[in-house]
C-alpha atoms as a PDB file:
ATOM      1  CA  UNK A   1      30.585  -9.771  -4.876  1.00  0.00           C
ATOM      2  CA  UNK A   2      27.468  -7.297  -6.025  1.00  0.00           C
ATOM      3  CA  UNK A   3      24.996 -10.948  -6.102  1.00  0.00           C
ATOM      4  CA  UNK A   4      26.467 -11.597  -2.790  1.00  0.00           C
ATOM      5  CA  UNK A   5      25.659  -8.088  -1.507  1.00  0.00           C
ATOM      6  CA  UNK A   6      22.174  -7.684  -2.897  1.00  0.00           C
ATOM      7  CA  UNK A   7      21.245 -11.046  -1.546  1.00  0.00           C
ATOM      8  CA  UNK A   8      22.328  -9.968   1.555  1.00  0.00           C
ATOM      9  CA  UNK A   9      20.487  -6.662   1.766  1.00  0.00           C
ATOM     10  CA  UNK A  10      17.536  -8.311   0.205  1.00  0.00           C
ATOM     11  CA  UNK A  11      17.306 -10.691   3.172  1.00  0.00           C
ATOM     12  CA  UNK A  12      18.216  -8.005   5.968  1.00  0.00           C
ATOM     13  CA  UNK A  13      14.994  -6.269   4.543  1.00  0.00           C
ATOM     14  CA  UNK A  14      12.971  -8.895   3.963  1.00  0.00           C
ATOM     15  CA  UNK A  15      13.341 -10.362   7.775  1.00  0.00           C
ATOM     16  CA  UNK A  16      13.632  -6.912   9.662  1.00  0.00           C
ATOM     17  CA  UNK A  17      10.324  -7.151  10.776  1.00  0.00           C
ATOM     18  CA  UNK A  18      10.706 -10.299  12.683  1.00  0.00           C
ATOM     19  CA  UNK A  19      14.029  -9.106  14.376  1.00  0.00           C
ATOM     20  CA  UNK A  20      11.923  -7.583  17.569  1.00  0.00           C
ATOM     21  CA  UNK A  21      10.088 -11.115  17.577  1.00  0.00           C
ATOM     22  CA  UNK A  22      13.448 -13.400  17.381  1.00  0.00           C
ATOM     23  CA  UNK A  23      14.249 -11.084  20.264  1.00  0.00           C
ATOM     24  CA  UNK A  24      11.224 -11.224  21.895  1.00  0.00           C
ATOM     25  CA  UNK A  25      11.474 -14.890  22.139  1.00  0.00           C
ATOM     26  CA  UNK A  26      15.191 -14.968  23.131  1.00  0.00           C
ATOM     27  CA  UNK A  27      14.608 -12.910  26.430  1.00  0.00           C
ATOM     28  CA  UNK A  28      10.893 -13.623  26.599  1.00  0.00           C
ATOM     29  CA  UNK A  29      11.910 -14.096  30.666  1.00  0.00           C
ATOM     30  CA  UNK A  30      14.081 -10.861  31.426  1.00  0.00           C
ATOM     31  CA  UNK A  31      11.937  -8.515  28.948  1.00  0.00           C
ATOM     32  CA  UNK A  32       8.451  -9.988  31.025  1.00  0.00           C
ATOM     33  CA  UNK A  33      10.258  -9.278  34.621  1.00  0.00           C
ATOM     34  CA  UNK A  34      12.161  -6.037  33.830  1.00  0.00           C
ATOM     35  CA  UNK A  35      10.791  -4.066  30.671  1.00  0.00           C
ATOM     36  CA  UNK A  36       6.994  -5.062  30.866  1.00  0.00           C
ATOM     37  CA  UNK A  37       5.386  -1.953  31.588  1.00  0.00           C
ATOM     38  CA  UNK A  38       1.967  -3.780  33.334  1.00  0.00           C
ATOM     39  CA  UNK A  39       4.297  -5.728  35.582  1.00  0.00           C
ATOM     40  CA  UNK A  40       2.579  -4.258  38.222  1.00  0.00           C
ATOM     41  CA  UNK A  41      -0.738  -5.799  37.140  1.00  0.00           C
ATOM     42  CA  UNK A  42      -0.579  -9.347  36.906  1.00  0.00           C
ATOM     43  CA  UNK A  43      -4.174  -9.833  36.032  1.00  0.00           C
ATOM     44  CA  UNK A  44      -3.592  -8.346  32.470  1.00  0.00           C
ATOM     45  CA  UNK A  45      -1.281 -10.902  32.138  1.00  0.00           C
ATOM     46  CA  UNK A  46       0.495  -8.985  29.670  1.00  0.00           C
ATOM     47  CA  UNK A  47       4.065 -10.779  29.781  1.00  0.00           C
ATOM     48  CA  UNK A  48       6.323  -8.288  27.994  1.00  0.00           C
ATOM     49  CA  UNK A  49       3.395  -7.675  24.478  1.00  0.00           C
ATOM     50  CA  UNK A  50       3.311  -3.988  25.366  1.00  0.00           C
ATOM     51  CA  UNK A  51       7.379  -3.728  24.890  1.00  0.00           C
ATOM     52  CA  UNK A  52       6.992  -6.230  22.077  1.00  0.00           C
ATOM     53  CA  UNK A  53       4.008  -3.804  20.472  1.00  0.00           C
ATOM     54  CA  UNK A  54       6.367  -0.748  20.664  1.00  0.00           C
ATOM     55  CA  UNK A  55       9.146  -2.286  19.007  1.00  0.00           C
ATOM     56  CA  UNK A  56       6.729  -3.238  16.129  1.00  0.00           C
ATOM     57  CA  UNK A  57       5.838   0.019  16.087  1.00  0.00           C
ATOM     58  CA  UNK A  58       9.158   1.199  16.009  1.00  0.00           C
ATOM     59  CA  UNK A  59      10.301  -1.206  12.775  1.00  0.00           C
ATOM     60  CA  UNK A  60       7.181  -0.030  11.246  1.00  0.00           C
ATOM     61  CA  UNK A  61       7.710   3.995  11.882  1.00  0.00           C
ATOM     62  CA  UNK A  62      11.095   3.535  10.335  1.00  0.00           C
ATOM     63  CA  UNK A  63      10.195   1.467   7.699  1.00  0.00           C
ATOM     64  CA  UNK A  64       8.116   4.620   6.008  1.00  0.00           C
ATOM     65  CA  UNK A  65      10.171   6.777   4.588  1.00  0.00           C
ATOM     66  CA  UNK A  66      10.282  10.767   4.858  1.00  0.00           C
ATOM     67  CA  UNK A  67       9.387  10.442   0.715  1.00  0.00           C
ATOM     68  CA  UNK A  68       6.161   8.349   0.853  1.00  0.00           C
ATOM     69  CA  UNK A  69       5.050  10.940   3.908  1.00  0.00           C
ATOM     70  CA  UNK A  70       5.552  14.064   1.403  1.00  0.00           C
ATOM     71  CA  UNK A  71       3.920  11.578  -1.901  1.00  0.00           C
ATOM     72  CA  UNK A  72       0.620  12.326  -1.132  1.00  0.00           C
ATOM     73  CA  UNK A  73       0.535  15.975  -0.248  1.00  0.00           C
ATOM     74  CA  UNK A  74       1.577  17.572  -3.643  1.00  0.00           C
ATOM     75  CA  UNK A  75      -0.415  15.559  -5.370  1.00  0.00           C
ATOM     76  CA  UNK A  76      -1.986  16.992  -8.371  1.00  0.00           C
ATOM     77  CA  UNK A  77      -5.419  16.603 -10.010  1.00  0.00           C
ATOM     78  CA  UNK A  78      -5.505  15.493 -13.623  1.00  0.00           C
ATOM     79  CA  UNK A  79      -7.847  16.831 -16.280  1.00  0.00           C
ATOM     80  CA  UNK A  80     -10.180  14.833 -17.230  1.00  0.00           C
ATOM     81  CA  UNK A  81     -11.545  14.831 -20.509  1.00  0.00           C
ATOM     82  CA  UNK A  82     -14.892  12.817 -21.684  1.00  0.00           C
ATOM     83  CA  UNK A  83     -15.498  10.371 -24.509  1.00  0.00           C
ATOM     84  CA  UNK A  84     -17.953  11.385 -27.266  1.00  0.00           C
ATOM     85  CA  UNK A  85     -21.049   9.224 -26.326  1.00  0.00           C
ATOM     86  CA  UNK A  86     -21.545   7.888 -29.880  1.00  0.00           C
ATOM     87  CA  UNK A  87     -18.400   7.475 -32.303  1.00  0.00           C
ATOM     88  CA  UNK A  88     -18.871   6.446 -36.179  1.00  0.00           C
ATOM     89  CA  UNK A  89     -16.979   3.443 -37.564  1.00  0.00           C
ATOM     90  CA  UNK A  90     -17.165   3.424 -41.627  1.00  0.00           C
ATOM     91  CA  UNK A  91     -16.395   0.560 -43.066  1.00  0.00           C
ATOM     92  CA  UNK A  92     -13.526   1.309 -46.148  1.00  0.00           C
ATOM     93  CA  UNK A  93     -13.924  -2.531 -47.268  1.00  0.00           C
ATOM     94  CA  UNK A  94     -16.699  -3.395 -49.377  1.00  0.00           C
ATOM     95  CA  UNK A  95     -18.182  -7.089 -49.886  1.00  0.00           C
ATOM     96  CA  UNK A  96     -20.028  -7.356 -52.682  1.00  0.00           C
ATOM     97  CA  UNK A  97     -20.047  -4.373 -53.387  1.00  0.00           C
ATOM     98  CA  UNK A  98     -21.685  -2.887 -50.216  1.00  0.00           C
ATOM     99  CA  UNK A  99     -21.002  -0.075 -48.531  1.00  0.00           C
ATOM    100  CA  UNK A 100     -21.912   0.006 -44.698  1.00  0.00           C
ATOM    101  CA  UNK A 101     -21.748   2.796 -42.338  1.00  0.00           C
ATOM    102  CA  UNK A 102     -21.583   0.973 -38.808  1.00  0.00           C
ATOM    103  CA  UNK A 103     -22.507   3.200 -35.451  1.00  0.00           C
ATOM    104  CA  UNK A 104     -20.642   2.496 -32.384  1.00  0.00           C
ATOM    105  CA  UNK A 105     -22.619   3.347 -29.297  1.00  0.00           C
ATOM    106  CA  UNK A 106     -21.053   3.356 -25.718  1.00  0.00           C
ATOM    107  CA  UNK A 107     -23.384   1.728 -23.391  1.00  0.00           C
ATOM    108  CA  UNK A 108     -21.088   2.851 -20.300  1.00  0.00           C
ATOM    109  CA  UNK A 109     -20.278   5.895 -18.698  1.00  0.00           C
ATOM    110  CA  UNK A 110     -17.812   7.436 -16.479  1.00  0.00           C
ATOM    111  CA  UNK A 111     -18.826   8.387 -13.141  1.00  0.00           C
ATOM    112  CA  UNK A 112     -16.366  11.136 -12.078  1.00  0.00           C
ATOM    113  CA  UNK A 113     -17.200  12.022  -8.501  1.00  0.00           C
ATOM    114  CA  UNK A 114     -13.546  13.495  -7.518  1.00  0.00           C
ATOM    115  CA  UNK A 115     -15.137  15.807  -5.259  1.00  0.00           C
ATOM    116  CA  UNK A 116     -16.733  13.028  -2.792  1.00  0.00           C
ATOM    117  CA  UNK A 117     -14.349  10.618  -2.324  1.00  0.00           C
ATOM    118  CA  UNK A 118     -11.008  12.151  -0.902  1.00  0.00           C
ATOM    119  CA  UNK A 119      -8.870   9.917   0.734  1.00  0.00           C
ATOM    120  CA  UNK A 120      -7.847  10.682   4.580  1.00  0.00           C
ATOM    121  CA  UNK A 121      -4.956  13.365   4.964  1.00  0.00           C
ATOM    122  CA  UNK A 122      -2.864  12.595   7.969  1.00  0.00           C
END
């Protein structure tokens, strides 16, 4: 009964977004005489789209939830600590009896400009 359940609610929100469409093209006639808001300018040719491009709108002002709205705001900046440029790698096996001291050098660096790039806060 749960598969059954979850399948279903999977599919509900999986094809929301395409119930205004279905329903679009169901009463493409009485939504492009009676709802169309540019009925009275035929030259736009328009056909019921501005009805059809508020109920996207709709779908997709309900499909964001109040949490993802409230996500970005208390956001918080994380310290950021920096690699040692040159790190020293010794070698604990010897062959033949050699003892090497290898150097690891970084040939990369971070570039940490937090400061320019903010992303837009709506």
């Amino acid at each position: 009964m749960n598969l059954i359940c979850s399948i279903f609610l999977t599919l509900y929100m999986v094809f929301r977004p395409l119930i205004p469409l279905m329903e679009y093209a169901v009463n493409y006639d009485y939504i492009s005489t009676t709802l169309c808001i540019n009925k009275s300018n035929p030259e736009l040719h328009c056909n019921g789209k501005c009805y059809l491009s508020k109920e996207l709108a709709k779908t997709n002002d309900s499909d964001s939830s109040p949490l993802n709205k409230t996500k970005n705001s208390g956001q918080k900046i994380l310290d950021i600590c920096t690699l040692p440029e040159i790190t020293g790698i010794n070698k604990a096996e010897s062959f033949l009896s050699l003892h090497s001291n290898f150097l690891y050098e970084t040939a990369y660096s971070f570039l940490f400009l937090k400061h320019i790039f903010k992303p837009p806060v709506f």
